[in-house]
PDB file of N, CA and C in Angstrom:
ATOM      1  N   UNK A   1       0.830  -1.190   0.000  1.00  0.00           N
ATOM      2  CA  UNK A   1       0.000   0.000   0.000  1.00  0.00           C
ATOM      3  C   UNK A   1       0.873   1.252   0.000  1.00  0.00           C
ATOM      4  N   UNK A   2       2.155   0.985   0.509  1.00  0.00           N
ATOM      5  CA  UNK A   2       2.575   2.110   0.736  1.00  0.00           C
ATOM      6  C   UNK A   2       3.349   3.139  -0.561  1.00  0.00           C
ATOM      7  N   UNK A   3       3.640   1.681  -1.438  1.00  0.00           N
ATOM      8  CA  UNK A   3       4.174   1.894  -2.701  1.00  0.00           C
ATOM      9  C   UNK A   3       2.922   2.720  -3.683  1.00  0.00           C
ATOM     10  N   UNK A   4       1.493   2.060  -3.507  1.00  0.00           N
ATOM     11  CA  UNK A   4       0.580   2.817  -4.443  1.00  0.00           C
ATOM     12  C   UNK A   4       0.566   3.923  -3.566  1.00  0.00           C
ATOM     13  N   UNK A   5       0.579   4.257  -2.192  1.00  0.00           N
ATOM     14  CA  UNK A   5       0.183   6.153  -2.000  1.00  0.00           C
ATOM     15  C   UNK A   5       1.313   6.588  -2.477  1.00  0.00           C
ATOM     16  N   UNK A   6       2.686   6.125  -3.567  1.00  0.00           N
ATOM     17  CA  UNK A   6       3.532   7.239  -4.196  1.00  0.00           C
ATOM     18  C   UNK A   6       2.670   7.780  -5.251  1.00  0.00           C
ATOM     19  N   UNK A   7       1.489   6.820  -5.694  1.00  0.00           N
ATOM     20  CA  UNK A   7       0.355   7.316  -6.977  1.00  0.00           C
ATOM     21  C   UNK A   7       1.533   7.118  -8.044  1.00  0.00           C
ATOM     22  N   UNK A   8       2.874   6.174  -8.259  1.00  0.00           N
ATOM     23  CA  UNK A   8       3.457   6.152  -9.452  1.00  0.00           C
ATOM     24  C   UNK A   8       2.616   5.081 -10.662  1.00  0.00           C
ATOM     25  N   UNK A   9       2.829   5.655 -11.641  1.00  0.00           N
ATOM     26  CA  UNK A   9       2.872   4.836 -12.952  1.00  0.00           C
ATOM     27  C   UNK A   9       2.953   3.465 -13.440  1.00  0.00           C
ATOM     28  N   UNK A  10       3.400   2.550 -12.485  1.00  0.00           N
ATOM     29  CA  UNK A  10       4.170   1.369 -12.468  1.00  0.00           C
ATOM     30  C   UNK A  10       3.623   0.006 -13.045  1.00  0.00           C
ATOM     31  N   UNK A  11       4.040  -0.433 -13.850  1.00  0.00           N
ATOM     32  CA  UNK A  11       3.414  -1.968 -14.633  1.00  0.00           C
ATOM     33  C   UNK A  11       3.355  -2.777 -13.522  1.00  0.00           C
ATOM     34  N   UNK A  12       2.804  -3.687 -13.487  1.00  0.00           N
ATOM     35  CA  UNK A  12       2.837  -5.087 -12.318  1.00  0.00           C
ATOM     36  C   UNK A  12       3.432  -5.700 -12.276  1.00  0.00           C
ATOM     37  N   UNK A  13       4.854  -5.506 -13.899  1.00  0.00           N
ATOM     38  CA  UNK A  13       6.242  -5.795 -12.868  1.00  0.00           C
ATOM     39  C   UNK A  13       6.860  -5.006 -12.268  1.00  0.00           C
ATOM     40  N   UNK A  14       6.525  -4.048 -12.746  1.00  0.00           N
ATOM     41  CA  UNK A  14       7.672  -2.930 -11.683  1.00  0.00           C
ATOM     42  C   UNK A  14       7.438  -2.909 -10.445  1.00  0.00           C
ATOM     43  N   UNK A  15       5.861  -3.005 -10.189  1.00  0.00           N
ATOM     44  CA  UNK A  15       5.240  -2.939  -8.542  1.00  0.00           C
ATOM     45  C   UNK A  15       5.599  -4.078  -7.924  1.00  0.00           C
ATOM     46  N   UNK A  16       5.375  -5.482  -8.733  1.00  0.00           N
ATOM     47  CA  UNK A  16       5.538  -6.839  -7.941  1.00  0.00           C
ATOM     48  C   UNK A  16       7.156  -6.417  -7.945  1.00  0.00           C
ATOM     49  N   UNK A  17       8.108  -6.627  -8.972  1.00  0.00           N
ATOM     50  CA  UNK A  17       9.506  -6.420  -8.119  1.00  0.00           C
ATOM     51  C   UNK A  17       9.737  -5.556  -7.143  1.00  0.00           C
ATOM     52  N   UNK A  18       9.194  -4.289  -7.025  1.00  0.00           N
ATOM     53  CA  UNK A  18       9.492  -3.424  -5.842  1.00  0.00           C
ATOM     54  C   UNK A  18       8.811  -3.766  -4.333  1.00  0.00           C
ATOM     55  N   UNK A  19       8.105  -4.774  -4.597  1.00  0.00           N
ATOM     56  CA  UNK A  19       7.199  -4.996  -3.766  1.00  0.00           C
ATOM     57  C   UNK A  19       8.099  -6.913  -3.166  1.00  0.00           C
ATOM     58  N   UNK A  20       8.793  -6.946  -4.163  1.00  0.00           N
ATOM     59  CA  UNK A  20       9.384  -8.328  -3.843  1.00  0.00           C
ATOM     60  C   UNK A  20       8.509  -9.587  -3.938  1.00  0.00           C
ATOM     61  N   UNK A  21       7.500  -9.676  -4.751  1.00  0.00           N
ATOM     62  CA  UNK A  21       6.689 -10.215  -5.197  1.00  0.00           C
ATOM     63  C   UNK A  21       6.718 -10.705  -6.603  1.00  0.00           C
ATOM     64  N   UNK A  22       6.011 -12.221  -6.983  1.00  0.00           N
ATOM     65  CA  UNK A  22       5.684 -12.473  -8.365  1.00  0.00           C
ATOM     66  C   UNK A  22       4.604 -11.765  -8.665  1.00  0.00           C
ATOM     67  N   UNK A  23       4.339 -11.562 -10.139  1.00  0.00           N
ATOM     68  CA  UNK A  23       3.326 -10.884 -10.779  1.00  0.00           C
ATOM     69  C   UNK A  23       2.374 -11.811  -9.824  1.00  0.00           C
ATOM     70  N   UNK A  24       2.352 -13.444  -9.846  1.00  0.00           N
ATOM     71  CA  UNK A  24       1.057 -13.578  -9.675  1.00  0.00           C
ATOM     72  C   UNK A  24       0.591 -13.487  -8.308  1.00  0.00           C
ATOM     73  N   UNK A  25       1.638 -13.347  -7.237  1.00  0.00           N
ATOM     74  CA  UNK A  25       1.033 -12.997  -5.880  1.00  0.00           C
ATOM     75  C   UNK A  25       0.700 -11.754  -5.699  1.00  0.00           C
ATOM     76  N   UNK A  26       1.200 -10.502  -6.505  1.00  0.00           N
ATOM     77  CA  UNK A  26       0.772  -9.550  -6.182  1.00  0.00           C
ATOM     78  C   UNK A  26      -0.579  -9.640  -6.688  1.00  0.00           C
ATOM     79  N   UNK A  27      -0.507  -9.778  -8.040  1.00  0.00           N
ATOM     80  CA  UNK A  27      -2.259 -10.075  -8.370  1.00  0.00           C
ATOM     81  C   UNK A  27      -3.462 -10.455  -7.141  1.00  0.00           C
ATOM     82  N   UNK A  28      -2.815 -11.529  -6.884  1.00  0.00           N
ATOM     83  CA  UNK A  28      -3.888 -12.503  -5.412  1.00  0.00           C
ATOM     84  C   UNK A  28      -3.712 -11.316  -4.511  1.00  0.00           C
ATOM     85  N   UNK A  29      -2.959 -10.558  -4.099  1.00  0.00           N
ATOM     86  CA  UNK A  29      -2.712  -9.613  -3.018  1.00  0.00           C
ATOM     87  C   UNK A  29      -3.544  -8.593  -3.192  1.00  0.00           C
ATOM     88  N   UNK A  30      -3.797  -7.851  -4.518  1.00  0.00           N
ATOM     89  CA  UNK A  30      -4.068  -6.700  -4.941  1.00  0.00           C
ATOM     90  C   UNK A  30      -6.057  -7.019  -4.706  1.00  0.00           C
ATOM     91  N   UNK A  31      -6.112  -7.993  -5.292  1.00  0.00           N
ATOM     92  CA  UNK A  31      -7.852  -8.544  -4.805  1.00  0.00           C
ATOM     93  C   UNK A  31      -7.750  -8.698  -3.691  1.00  0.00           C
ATOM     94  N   UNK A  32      -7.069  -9.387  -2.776  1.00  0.00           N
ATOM     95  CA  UNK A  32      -7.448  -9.261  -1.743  1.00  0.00           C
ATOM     96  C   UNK A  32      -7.779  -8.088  -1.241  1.00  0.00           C
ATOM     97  N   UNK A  33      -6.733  -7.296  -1.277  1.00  0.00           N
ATOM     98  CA  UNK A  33      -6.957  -5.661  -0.382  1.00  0.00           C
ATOM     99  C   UNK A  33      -7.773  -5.088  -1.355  1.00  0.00           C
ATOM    100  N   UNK A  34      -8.278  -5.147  -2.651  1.00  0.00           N
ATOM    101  CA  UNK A  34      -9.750  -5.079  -3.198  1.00  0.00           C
ATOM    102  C   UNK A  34     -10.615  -5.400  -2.328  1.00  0.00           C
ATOM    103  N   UNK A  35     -10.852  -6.595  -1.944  1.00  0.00           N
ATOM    104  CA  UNK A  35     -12.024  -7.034  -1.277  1.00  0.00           C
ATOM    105  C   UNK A  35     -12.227  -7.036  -0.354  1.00  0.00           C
ATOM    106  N   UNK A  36     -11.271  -6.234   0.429  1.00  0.00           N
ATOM    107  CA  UNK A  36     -11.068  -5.609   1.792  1.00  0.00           C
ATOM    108  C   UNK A  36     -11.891  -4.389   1.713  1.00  0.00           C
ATOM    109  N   UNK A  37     -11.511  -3.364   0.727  1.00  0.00           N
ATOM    110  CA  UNK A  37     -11.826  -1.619   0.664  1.00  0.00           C
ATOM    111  C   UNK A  37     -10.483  -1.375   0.722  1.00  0.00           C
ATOM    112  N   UNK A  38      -9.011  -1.986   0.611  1.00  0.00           N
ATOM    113  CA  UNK A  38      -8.145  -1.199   0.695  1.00  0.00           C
ATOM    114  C   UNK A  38      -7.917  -0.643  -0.337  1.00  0.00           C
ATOM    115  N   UNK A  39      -7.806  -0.962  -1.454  1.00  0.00           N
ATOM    116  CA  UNK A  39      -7.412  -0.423  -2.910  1.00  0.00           C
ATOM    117  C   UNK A  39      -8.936  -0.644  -3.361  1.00  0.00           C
ATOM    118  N   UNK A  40      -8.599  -0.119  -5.066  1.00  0.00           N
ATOM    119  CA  UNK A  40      -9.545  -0.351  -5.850  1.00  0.00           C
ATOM    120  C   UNK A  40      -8.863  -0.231  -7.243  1.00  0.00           C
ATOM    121  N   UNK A  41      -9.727  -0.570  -8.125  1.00  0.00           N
ATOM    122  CA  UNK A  41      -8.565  -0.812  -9.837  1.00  0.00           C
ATOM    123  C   UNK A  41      -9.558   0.064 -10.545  1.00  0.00           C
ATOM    124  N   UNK A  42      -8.394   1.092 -11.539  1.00  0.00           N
ATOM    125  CA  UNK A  42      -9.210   2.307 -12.032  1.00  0.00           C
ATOM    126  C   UNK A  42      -8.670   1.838 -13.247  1.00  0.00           C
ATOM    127  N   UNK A  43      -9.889   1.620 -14.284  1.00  0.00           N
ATOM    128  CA  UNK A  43      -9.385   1.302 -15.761  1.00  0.00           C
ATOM    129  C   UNK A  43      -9.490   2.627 -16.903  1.00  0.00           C
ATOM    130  N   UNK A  44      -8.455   2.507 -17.301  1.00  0.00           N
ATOM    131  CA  UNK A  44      -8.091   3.674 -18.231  1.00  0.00           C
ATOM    132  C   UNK A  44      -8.361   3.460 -19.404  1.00  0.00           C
ATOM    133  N   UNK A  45      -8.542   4.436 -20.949  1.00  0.00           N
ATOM    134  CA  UNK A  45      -8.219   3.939 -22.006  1.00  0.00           C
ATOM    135  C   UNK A  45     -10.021   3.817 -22.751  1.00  0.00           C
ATOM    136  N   UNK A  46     -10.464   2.217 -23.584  1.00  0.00           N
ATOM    137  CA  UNK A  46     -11.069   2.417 -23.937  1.00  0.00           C
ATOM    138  C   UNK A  46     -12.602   2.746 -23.051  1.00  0.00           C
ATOM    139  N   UNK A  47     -12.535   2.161 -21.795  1.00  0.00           N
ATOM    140  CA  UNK A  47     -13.483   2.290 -21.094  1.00  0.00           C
ATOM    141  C   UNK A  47     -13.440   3.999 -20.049  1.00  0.00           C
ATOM    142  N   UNK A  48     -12.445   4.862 -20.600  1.00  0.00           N
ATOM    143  CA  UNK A  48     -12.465   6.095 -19.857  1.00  0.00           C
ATOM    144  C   UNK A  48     -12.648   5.819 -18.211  1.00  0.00           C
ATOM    145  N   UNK A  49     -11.981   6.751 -17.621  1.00  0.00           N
ATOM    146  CA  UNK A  49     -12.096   6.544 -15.848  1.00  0.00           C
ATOM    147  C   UNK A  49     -13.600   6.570 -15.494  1.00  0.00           C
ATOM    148  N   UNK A  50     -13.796   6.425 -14.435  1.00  0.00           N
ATOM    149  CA  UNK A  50     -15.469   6.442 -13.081  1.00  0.00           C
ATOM    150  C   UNK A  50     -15.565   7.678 -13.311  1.00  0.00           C
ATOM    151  N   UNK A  51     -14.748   8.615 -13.606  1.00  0.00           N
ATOM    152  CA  UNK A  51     -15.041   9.792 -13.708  1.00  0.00           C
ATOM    153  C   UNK A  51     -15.592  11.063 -14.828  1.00  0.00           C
ATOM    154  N   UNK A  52     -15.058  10.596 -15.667  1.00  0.00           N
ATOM    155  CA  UNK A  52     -15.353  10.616 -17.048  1.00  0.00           C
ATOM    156  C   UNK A  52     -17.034  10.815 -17.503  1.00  0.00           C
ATOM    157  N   UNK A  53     -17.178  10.163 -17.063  1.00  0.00           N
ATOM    158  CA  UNK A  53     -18.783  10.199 -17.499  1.00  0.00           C
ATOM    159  C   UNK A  53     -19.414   9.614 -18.540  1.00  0.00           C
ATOM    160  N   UNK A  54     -18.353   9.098 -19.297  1.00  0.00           N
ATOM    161  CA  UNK A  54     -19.008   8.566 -20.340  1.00  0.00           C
ATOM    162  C   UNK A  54     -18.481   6.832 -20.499  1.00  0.00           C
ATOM    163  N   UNK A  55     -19.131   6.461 -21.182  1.00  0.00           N
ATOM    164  CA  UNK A  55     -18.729   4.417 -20.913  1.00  0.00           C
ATOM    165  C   UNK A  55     -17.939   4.204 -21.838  1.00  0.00           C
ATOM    166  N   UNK A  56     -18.181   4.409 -22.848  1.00  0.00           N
ATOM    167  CA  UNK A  56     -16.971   4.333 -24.092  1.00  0.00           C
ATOM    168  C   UNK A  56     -16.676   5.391 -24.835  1.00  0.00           C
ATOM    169  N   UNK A  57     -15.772   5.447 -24.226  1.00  0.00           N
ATOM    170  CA  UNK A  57     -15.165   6.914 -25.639  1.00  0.00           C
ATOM    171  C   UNK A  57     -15.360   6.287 -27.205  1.00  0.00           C
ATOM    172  N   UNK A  58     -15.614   7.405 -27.894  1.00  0.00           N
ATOM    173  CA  UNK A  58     -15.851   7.432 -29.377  1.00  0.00           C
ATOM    174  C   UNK A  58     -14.921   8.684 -30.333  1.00  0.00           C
ATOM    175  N   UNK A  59     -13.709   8.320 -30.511  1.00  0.00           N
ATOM    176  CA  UNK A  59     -13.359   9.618 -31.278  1.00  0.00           C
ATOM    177  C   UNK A  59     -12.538  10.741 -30.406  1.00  0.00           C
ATOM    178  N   UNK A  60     -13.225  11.286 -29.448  1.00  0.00           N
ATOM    179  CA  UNK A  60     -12.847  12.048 -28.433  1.00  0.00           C
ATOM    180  C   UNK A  60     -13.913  11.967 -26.926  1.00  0.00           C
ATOM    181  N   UNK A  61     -13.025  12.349 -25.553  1.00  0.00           N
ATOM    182  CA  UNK A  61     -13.698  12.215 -25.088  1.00  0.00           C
ATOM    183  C   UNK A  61     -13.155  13.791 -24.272  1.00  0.00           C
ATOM    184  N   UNK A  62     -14.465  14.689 -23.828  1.00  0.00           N
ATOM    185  CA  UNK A  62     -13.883  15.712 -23.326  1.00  0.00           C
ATOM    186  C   UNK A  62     -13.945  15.081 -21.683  1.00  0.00           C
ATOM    187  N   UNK A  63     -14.605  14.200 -21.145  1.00  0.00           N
ATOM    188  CA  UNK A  63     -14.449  14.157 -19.795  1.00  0.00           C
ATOM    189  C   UNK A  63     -13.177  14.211 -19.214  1.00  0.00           C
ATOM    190  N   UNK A  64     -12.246  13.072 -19.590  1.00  0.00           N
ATOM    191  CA  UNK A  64     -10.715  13.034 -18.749  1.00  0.00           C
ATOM    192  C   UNK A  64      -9.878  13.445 -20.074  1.00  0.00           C
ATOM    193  N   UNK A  65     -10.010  13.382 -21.762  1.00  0.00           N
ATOM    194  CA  UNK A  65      -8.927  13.927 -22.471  1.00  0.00           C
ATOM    195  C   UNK A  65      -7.843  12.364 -22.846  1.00  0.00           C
ATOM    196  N   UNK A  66      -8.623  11.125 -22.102  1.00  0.00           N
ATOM    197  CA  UNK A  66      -7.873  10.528 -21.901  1.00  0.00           C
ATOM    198  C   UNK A  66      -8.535   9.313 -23.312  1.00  0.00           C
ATOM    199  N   UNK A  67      -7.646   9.360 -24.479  1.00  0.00           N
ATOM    200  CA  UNK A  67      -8.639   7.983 -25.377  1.00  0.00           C
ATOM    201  C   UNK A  67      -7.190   7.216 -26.027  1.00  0.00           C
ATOM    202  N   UNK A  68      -7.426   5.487 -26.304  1.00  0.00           N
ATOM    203  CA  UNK A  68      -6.439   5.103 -26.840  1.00  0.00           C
ATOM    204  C   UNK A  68      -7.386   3.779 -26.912  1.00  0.00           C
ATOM    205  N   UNK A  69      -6.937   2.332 -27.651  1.00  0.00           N
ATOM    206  CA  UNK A  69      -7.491   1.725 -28.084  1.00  0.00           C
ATOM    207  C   UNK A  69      -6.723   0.596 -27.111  1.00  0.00           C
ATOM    208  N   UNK A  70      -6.247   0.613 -26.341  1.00  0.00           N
ATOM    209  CA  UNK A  70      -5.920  -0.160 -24.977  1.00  0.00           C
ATOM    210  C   UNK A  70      -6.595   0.369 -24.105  1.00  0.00           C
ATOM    211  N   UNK A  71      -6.758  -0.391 -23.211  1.00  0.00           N
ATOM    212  CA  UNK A  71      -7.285  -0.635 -21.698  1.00  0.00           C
ATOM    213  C   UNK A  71      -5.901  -0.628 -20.184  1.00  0.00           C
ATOM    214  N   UNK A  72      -6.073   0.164 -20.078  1.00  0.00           N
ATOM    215  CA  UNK A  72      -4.892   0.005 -18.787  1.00  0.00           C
ATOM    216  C   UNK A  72      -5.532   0.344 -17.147  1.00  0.00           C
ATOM    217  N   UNK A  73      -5.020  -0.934 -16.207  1.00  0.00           N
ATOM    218  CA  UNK A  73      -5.375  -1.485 -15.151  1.00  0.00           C
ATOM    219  C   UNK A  73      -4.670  -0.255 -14.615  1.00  0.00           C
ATOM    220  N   UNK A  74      -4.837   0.136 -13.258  1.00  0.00           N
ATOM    221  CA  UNK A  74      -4.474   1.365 -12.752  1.00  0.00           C
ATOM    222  C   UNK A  74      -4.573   0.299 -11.159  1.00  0.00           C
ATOM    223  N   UNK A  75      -3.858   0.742  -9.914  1.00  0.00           N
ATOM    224  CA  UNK A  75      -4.662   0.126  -8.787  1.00  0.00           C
ATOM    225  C   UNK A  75      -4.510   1.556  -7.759  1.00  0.00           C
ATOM    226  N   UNK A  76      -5.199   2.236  -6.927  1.00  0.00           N
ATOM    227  CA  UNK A  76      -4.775   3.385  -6.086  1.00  0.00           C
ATOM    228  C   UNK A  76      -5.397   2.574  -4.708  1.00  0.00           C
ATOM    229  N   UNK A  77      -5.409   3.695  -3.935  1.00  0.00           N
ATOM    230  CA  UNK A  77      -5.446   3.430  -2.557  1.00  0.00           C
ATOM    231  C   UNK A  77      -6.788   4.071  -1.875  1.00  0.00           C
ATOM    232  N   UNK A  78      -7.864   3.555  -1.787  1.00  0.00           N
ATOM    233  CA  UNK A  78      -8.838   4.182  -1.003  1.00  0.00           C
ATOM    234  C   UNK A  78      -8.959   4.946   0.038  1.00  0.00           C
ATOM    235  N   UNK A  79     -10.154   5.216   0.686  1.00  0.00           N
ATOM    236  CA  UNK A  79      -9.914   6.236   1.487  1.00  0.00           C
ATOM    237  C   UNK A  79      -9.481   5.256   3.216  1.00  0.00           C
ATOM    238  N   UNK A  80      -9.971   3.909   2.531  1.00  0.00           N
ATOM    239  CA  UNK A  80      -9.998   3.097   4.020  1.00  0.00           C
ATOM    240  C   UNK A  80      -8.288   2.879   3.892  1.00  0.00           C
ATOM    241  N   UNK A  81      -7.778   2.369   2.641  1.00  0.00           N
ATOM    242  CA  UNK A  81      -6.481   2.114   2.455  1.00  0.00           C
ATOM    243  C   UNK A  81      -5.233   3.444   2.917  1.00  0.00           C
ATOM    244  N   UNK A  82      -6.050   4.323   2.912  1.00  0.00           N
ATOM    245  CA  UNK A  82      -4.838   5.761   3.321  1.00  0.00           C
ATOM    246  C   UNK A  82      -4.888   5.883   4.990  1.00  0.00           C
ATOM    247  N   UNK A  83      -5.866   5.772   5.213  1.00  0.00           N
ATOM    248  CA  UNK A  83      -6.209   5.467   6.403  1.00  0.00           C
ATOM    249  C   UNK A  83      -5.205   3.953   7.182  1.00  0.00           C
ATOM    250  N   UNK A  84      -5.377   3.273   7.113  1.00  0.00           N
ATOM    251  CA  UNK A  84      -5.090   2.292   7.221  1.00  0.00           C
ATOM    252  C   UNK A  84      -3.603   2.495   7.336  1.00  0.00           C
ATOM    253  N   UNK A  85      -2.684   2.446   6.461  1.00  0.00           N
ATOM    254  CA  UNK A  85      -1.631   3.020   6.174  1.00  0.00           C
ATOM    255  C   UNK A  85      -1.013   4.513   7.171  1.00  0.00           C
ATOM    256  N   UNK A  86      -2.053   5.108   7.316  1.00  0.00           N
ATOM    257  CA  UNK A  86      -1.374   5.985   8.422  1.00  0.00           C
ATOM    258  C   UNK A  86      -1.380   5.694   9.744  1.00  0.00           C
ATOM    259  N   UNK A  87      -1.779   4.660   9.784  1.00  0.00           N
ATOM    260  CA  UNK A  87      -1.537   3.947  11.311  1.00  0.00           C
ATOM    261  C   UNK A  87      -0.115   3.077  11.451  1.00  0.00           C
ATOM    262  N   UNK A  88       0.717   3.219  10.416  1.00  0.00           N
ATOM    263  CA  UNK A  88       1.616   2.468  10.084  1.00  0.00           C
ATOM    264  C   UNK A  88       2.577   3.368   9.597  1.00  0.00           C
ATOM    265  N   UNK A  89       3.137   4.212   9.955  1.00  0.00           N
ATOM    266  CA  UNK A  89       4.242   5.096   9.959  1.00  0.00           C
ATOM    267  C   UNK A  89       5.670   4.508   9.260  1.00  0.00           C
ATOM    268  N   UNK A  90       6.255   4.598   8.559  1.00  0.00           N
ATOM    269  CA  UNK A  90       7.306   4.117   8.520  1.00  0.00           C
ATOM    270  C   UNK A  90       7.749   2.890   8.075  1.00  0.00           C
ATOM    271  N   UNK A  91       6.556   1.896   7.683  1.00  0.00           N
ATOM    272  CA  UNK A  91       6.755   0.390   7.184  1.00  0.00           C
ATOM    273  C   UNK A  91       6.622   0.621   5.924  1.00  0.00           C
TER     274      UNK A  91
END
């Protein structure tokens, strides 16, 4: 968790190696603290963010600015997960 509140960029190898993890345990890890409320997975691309407003971009999208014909997995840190994490100083 502490690695996603940097909010970096990072593929799921870069996170599982920094994290000292295989891709596929971080995977199992990342649902888990999904299905906790610690994280949550923000998909980018053709399906535009939760925020966006719109379900599929077409052409352009003015909500996020954000269009490409890939899909990219995102994972951040909720509000229970920041929380959580600040009870934990320093780990």
């Amino acid at each position: 968790m502490e690695v996603l509140s940097r909010k970096e960029s990072l593929s799921m190898t870069q996170l599982a190696t920094e994290v000292g993890y295989s891709v596929r345990e971080l995977e199992s890890a990342l649902e888990q603290m999904e299905h906790m409320g610690y994280v949550r997975r923000e998909i980018l691309g053709q399906a535009c963010s939760p925020g966006c407003g719109i379900d599929q971009c077409s052409g352009h999208c003015e909500g996020c600015g954000f269009l490409s014909t890939e899909a990219f997995t995102f994972w951040v840190l909720t509000e229970k997960g920041q929380i959580i994490l600040s009870q934990y100083p320093g780990r």
